[in-house]
C-alpha atoms as a PDB file:
ATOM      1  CA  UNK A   1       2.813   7.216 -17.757  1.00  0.00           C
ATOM      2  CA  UNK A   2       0.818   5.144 -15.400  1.00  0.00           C
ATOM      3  CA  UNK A   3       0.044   5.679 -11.901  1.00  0.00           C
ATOM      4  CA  UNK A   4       1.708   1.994 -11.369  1.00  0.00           C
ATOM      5  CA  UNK A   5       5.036   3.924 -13.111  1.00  0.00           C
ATOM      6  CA  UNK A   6       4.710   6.721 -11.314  1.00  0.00           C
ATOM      7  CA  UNK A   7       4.416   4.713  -7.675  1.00  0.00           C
ATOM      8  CA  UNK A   8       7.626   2.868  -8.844  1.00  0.00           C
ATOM      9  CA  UNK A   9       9.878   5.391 -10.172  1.00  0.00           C
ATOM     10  CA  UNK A  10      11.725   6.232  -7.296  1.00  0.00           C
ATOM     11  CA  UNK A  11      12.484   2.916  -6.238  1.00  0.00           C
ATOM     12  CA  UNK A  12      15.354   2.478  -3.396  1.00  0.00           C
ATOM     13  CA  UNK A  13      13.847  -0.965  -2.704  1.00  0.00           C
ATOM     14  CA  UNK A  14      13.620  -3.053  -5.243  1.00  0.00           C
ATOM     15  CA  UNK A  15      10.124  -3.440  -4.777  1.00  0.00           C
ATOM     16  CA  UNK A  16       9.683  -2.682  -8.988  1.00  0.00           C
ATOM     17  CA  UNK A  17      11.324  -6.386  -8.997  1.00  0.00           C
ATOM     18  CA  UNK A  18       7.739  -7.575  -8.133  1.00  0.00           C
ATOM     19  CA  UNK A  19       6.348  -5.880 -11.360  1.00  0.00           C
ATOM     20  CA  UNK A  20       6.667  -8.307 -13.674  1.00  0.00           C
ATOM     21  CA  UNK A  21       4.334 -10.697 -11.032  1.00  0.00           C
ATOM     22  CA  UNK A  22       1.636  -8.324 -10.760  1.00  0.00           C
ATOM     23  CA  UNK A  23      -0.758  -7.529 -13.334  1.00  0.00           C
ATOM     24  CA  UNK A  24      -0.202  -4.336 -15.755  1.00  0.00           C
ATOM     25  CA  UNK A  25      -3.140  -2.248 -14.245  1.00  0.00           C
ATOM     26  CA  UNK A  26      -2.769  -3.620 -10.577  1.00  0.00           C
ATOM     27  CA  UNK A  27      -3.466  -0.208  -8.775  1.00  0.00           C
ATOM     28  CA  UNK A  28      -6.831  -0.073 -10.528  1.00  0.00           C
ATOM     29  CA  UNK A  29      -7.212  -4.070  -9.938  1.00  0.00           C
ATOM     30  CA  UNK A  30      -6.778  -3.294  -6.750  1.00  0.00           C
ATOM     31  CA  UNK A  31      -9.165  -0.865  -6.527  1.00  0.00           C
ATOM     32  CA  UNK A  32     -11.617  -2.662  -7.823  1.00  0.00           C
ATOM     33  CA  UNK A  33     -11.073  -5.418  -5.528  1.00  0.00           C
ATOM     34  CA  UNK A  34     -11.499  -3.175  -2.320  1.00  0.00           C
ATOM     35  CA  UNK A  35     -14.603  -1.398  -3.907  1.00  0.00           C
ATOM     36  CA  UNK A  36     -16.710  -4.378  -4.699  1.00  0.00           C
ATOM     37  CA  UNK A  37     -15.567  -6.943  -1.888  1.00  0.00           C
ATOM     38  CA  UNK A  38     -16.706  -6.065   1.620  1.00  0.00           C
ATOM     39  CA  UNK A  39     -15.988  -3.844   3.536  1.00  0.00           C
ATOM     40  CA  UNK A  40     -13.376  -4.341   5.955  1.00  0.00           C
ATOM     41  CA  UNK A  41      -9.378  -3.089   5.082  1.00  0.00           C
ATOM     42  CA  UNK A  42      -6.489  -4.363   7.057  1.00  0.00           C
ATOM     43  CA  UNK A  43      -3.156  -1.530   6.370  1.00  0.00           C
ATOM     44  CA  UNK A  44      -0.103  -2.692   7.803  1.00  0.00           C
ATOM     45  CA  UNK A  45       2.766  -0.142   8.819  1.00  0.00           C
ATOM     46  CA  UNK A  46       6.035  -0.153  10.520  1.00  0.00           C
ATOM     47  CA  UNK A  47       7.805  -3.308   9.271  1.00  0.00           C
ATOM     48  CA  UNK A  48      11.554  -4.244   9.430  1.00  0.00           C
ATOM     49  CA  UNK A  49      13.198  -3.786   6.213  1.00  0.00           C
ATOM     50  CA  UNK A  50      16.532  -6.068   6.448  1.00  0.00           C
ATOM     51  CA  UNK A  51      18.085  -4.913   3.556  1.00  0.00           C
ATOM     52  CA  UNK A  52      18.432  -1.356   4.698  1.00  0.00           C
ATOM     53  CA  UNK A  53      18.384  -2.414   8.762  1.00  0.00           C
ATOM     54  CA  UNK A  54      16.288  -0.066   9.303  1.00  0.00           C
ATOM     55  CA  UNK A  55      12.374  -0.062   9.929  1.00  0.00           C
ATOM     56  CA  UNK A  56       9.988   1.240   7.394  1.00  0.00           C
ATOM     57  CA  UNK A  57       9.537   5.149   8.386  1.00  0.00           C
ATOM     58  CA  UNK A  58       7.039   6.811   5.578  1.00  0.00           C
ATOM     59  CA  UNK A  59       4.493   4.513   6.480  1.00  0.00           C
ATOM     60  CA  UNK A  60       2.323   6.146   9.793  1.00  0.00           C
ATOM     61  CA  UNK A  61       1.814   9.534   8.091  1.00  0.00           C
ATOM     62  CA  UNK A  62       0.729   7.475   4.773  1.00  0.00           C
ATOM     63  CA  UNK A  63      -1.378   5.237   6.162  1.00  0.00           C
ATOM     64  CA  UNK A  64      -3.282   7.619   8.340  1.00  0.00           C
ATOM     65  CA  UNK A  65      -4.356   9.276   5.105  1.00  0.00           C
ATOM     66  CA  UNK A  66      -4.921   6.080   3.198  1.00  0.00           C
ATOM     67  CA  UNK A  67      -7.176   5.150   5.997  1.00  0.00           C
ATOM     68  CA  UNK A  68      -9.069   7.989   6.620  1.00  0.00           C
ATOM     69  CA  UNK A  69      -9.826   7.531   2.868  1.00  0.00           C
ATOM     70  CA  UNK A  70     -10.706   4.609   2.971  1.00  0.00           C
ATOM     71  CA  UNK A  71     -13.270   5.648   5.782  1.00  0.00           C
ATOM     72  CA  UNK A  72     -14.518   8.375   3.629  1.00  0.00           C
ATOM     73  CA  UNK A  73     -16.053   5.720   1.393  1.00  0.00           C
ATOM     74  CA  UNK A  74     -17.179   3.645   4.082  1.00  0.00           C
ATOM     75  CA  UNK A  75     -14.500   1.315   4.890  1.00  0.00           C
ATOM     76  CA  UNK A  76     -14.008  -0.542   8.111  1.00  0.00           C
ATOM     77  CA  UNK A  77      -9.959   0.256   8.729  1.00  0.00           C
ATOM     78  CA  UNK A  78      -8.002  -1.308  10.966  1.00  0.00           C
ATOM     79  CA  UNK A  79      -4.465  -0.649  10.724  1.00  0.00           C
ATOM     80  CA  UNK A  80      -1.453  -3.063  12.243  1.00  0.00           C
ATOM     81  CA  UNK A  81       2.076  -2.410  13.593  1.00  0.00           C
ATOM     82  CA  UNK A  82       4.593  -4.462  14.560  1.00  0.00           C
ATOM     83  CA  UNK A  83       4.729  -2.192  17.906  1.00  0.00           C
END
């Protein structure tokens, strides 16, 4: 199983929809991307999720870890909220 399976498994969202636009190994991609390209990260939390009326709540917890990190390896993090 791949970590891209694993991060979609549980999906209440439908984000797994966007799968099939993505490319197979996009977490890795991804990474990739971040490690060779500057240094600056943007992480954006706390967005409005219609379908569920109801605002994104995992993300502040999550992205305080992703961003520290990120800062670990000598990122530049800023991280955005709608509020």
């Amino acid at each position: 199983m791949s970590i891209e399976d694993i991060i979609l498994q549980n999906d209440n969202r439908g984000v797994s929809q966007l799968r099939k636009h993505l490319p197979e190994n996009f977490c890795m991609e991804t990474a990739q991307k971040l490690l060779n390209n500057g240094s600056n990260v943007i992480i954006g939390t706390g967005f409005y999720i219609y379908s569920l009326d109801a605002p994104e709540t995992d993300g502040p917890v999550g992205v305080a870890f992703l961003a520290k990190a990120l800062q670990t390896l000598g990122f530049d993090v800023s991280i955005v909220s709608d509020k």
